[in-house]
N, C-alpha and C. Protein backbone atom coordinates (compact mmCIF):
# COMPACT_ATOMS: atom_id res chain seq x y z
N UNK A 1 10.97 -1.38 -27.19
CA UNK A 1 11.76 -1.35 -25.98
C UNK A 1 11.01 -2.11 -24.89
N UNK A 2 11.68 -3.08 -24.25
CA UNK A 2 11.48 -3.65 -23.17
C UNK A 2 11.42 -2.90 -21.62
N UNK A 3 10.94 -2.72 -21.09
CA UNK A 3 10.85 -1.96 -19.89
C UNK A 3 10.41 -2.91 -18.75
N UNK A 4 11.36 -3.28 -17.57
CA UNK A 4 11.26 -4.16 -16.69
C UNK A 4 11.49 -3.33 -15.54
N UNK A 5 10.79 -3.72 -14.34
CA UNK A 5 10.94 -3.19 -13.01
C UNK A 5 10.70 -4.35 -11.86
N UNK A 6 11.87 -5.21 -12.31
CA UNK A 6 12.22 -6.12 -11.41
C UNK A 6 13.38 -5.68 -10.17
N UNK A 7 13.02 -6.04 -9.12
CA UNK A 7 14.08 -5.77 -7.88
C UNK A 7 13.40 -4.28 -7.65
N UNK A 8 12.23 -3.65 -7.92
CA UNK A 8 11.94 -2.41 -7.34
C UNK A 8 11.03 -2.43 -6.51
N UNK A 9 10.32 -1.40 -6.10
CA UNK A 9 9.41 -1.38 -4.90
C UNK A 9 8.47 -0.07 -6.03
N UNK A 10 6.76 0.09 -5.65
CA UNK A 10 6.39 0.88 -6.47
C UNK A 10 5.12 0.95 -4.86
N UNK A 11 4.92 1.81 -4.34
CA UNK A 11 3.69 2.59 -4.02
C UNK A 11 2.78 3.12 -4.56
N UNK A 12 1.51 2.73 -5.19
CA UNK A 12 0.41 3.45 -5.27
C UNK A 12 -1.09 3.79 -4.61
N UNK A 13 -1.18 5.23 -4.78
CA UNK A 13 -2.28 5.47 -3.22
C UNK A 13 -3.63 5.07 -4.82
N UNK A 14 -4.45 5.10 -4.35
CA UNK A 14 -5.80 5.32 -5.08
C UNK A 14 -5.61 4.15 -6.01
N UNK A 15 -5.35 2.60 -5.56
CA UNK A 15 -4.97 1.47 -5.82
C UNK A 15 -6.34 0.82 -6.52
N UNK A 16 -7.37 1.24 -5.23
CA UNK A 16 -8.74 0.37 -5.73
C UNK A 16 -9.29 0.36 -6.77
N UNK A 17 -9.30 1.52 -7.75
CA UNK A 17 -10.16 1.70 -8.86
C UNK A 17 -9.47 2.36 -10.11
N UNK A 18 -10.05 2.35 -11.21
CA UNK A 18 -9.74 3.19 -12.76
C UNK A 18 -8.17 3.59 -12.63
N UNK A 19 -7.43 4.71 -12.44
CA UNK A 19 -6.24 4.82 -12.73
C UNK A 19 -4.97 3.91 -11.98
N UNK A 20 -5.31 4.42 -10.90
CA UNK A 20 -4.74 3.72 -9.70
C UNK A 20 -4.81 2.25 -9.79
N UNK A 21 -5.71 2.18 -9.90
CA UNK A 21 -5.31 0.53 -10.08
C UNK A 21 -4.63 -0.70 -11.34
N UNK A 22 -4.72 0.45 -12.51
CA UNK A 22 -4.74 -0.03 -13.46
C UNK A 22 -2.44 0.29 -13.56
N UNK A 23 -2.48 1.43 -12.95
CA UNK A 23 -0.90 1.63 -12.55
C UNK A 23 -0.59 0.30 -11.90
N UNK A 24 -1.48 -0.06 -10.65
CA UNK A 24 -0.88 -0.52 -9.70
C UNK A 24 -0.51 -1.92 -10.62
N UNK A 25 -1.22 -2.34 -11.31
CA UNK A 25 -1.86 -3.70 -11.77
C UNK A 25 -0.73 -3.79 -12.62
N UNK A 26 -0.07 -2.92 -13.63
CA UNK A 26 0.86 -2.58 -15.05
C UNK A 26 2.23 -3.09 -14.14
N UNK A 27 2.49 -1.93 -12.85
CA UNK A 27 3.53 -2.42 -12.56
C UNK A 27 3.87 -3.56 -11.87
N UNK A 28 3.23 -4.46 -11.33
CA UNK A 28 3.20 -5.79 -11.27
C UNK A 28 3.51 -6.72 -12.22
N UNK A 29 2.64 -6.21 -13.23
CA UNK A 29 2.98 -7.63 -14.56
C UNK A 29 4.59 -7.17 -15.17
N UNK A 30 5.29 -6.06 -14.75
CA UNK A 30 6.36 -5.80 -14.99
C UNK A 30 7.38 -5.77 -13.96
N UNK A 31 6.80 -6.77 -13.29
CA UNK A 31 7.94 -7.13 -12.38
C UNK A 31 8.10 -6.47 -10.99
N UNK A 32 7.52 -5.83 -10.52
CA UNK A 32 7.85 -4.94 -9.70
C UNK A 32 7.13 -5.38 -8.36
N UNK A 33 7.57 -5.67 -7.34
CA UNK A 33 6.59 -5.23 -6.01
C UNK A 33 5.81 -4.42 -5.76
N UNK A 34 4.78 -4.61 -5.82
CA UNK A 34 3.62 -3.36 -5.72
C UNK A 34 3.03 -3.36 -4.47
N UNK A 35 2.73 -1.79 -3.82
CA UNK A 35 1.45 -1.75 -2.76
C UNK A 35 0.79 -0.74 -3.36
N UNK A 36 -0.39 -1.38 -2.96
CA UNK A 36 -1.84 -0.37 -2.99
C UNK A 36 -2.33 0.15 -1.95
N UNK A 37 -3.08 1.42 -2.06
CA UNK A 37 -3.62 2.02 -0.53
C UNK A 37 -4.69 2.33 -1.19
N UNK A 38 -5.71 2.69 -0.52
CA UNK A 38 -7.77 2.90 -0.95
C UNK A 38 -8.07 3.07 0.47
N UNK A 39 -9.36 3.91 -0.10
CA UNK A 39 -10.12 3.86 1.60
C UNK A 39 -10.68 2.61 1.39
N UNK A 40 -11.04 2.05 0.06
CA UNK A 40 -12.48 1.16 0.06
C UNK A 40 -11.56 -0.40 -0.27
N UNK A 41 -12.29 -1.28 0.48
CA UNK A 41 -11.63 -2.86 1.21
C UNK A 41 -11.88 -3.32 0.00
N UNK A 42 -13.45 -3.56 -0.34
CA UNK A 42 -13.84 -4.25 -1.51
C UNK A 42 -13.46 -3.59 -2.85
N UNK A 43 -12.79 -2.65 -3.20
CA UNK A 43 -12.09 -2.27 -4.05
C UNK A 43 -10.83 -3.09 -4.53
N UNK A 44 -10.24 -2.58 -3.17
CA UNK A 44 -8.71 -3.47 -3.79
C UNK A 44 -8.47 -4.76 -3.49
N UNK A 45 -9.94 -5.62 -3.31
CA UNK A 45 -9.76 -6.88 -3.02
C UNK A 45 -9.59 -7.48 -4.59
N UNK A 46 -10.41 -6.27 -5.63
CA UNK A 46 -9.63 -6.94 -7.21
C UNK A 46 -8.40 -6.72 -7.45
N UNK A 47 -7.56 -5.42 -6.81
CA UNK A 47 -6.27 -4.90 -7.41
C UNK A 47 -5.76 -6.20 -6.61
N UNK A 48 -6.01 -6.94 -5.68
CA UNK A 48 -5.07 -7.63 -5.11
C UNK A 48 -4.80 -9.20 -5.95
N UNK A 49 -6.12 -9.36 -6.03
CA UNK A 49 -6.21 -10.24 -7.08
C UNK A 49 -4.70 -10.94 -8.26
N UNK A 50 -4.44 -9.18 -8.50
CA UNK A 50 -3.18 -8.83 -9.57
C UNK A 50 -2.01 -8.92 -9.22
N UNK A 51 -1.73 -9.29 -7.94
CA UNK A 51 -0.73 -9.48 -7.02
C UNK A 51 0.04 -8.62 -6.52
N UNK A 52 -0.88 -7.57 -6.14
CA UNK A 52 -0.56 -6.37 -5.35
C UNK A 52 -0.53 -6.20 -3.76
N UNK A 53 0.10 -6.39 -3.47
CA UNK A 53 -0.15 -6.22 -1.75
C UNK A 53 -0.93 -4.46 -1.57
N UNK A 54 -2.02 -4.86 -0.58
CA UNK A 54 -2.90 -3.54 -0.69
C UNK A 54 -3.44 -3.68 1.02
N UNK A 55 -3.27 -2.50 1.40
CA UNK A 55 -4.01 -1.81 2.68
C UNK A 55 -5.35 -0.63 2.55
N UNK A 56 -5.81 -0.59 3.65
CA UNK A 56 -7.09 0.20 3.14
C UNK A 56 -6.29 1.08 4.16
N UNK A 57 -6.18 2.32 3.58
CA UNK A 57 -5.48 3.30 4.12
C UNK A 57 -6.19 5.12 3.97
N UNK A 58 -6.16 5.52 4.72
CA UNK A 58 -6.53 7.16 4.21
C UNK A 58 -4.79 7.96 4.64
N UNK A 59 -4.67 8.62 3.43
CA UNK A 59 -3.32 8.87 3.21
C UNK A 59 -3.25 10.29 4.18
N UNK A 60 -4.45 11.03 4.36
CA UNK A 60 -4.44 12.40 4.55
C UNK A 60 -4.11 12.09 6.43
N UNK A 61 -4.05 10.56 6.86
CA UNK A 61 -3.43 10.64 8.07
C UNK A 61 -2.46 10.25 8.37
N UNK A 62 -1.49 11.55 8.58
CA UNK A 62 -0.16 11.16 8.46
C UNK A 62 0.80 10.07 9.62
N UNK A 63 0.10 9.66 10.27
CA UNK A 63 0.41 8.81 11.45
C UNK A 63 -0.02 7.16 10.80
N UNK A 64 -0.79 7.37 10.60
CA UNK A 64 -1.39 5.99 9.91
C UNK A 64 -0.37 5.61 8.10
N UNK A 65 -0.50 6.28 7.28
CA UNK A 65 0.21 6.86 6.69
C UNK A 65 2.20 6.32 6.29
N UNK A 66 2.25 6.76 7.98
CA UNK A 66 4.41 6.51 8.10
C UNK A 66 3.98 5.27 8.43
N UNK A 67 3.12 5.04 9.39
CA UNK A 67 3.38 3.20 9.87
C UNK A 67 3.20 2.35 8.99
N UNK A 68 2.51 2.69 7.48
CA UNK A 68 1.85 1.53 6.63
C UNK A 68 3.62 1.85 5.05
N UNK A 69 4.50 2.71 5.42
CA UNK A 69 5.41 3.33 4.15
C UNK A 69 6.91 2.54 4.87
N UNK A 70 6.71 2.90 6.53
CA UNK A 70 8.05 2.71 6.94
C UNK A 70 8.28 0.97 6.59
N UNK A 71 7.15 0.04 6.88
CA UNK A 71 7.93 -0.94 6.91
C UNK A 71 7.79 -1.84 5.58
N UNK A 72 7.71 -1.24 4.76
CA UNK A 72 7.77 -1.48 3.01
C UNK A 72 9.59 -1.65 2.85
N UNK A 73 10.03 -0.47 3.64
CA UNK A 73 11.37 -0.45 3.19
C UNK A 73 12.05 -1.78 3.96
């Protein structure tokens, strides 16, 4: 089975490293618009690499947080 996620949007927090990034990275090569969020810069300067659009973000602030989700949409 073919599984494509073209025309979608995919958010992943914990972008920079091992799981997270390796999500972030999968749904890209499958088509999908991806963002990444990390505290750490030099982290997701590889996920970006993968053609992930990525912010260095701490999720636990919810102000910082809506401003970096709202304008995705």
């Amino acid at each position: 089975m073919r599984i494509r996620f073209d025309g979608r949007t995919v958010v992943v927090s914990g972008a920079g490293n091992g799981f997270g990034r390796c999500i972030a990275e999968t749904f890209a090569q499958l088509g999908a618009r991806v963002f990444g969020c990390d505290l750490s810069a030099a982290e997701l300067a590889e996920t970006a690499r993968a053609g992930v659009d990525t912010a260095v973000l701490d999720l636990t602030d919810r102000a910082a947080a809506a401003a970096w989700i709202v304008p995705i949409e």
